[in-house]
Protein backbone atom coordinates (compact mmCIF):
# COMPACT_ATOMS: atom_id res chain seq x y z
CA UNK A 1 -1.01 11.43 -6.65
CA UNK A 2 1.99 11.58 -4.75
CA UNK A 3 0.42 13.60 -2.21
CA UNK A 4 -1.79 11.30 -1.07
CA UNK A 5 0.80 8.84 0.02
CA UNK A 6 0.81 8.35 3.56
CA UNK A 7 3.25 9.09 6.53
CA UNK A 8 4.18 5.48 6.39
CA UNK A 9 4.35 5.16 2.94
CA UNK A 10 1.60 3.50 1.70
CA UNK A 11 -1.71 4.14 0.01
CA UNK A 12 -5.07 3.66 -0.36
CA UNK A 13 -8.10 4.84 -1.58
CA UNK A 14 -7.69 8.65 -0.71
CA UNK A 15 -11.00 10.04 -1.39
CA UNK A 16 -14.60 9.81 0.84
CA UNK A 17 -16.61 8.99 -1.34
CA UNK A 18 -15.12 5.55 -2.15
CA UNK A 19 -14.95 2.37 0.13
CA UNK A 20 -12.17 1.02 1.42
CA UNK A 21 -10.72 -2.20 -0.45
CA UNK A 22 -13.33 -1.59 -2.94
CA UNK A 23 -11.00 -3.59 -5.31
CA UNK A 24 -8.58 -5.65 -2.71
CA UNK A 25 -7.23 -5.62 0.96
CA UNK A 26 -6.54 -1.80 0.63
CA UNK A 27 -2.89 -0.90 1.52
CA UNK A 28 -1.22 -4.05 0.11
CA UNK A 29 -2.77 -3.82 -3.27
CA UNK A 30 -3.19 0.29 -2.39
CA UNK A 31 0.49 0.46 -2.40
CA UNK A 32 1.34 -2.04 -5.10
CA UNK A 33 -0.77 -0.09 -7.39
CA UNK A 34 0.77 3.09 -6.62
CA UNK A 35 4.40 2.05 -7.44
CA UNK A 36 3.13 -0.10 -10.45
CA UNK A 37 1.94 3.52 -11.55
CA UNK A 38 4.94 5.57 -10.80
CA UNK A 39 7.39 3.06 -12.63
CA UNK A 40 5.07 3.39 -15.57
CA UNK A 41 5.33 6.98 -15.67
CA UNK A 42 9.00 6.67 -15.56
CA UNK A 43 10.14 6.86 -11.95
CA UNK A 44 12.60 4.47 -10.74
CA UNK A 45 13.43 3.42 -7.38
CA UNK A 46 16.40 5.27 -7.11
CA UNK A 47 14.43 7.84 -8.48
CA UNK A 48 11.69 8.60 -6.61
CA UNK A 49 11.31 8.78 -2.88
CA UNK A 50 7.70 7.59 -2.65
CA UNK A 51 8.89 4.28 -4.41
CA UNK A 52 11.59 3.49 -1.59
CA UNK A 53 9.30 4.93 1.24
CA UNK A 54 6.59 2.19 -0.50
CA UNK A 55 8.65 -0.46 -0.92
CA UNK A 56 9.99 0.21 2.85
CA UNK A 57 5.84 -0.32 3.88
CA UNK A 58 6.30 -3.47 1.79
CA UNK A 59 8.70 -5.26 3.39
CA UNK A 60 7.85 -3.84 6.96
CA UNK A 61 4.53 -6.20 6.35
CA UNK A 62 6.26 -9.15 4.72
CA UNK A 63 5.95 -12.35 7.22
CA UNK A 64 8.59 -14.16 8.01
CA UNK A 65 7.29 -17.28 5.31
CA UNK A 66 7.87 -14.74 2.67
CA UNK A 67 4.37 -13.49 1.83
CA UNK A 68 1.85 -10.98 2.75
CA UNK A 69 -1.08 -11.61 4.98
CA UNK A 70 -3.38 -8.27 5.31
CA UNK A 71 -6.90 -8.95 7.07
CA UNK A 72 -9.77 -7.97 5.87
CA UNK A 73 -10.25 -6.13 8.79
CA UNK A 74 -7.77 -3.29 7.02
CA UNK A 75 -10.74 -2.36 4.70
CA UNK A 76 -13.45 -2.42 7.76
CA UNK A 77 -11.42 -0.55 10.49
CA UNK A 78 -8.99 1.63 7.49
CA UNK A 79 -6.13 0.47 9.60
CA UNK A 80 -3.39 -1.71 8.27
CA UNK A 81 -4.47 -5.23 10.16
CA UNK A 82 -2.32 -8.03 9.50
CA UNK A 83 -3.97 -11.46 9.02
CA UNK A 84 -4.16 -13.88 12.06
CA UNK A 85 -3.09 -17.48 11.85
């Protein structure tokens, strides 16, 4: 699993043969997944170096309101995209 995170720290849906954003806007929920899976296996972020190099993808994408605003257009183009508006 862990080596299938990307250069910039987050991930997605790794493998071909699925869609992207099958199940959300793929590298928000991608990522959010990903970490929600390494704490449960123990890792901690002080632990683990894909945790901080996630959480650093995180916040990169947080707007300035305080949210998250990935297009659709992530899944279509398998680009991060943020939203517009």
């Amino acid at each position: 699993f862990l080596n299938t995170q990307l250069v910039s720290g987050m991930w997605n849906v790794p493998q071909p043969q699925f869609r992207y954003g099958s199940w959300a806007v793929c590298f928000t929920y991608g990522t959010w997944f990903g970490v929600k899976g390494l704490l449960a296996a123990g890792r901690t972020f002080k632990s683990s170096p894909a945790i901080r190099k996630a959480c650093d993808f995180l916040m990169s994408k947080e707007l300035p309101f305080g949210g998250w605003g990935e297009s659709y257009l992530s899944s279509q183009d398998q680009v991060y995209t943020n939203l517009e508006g």
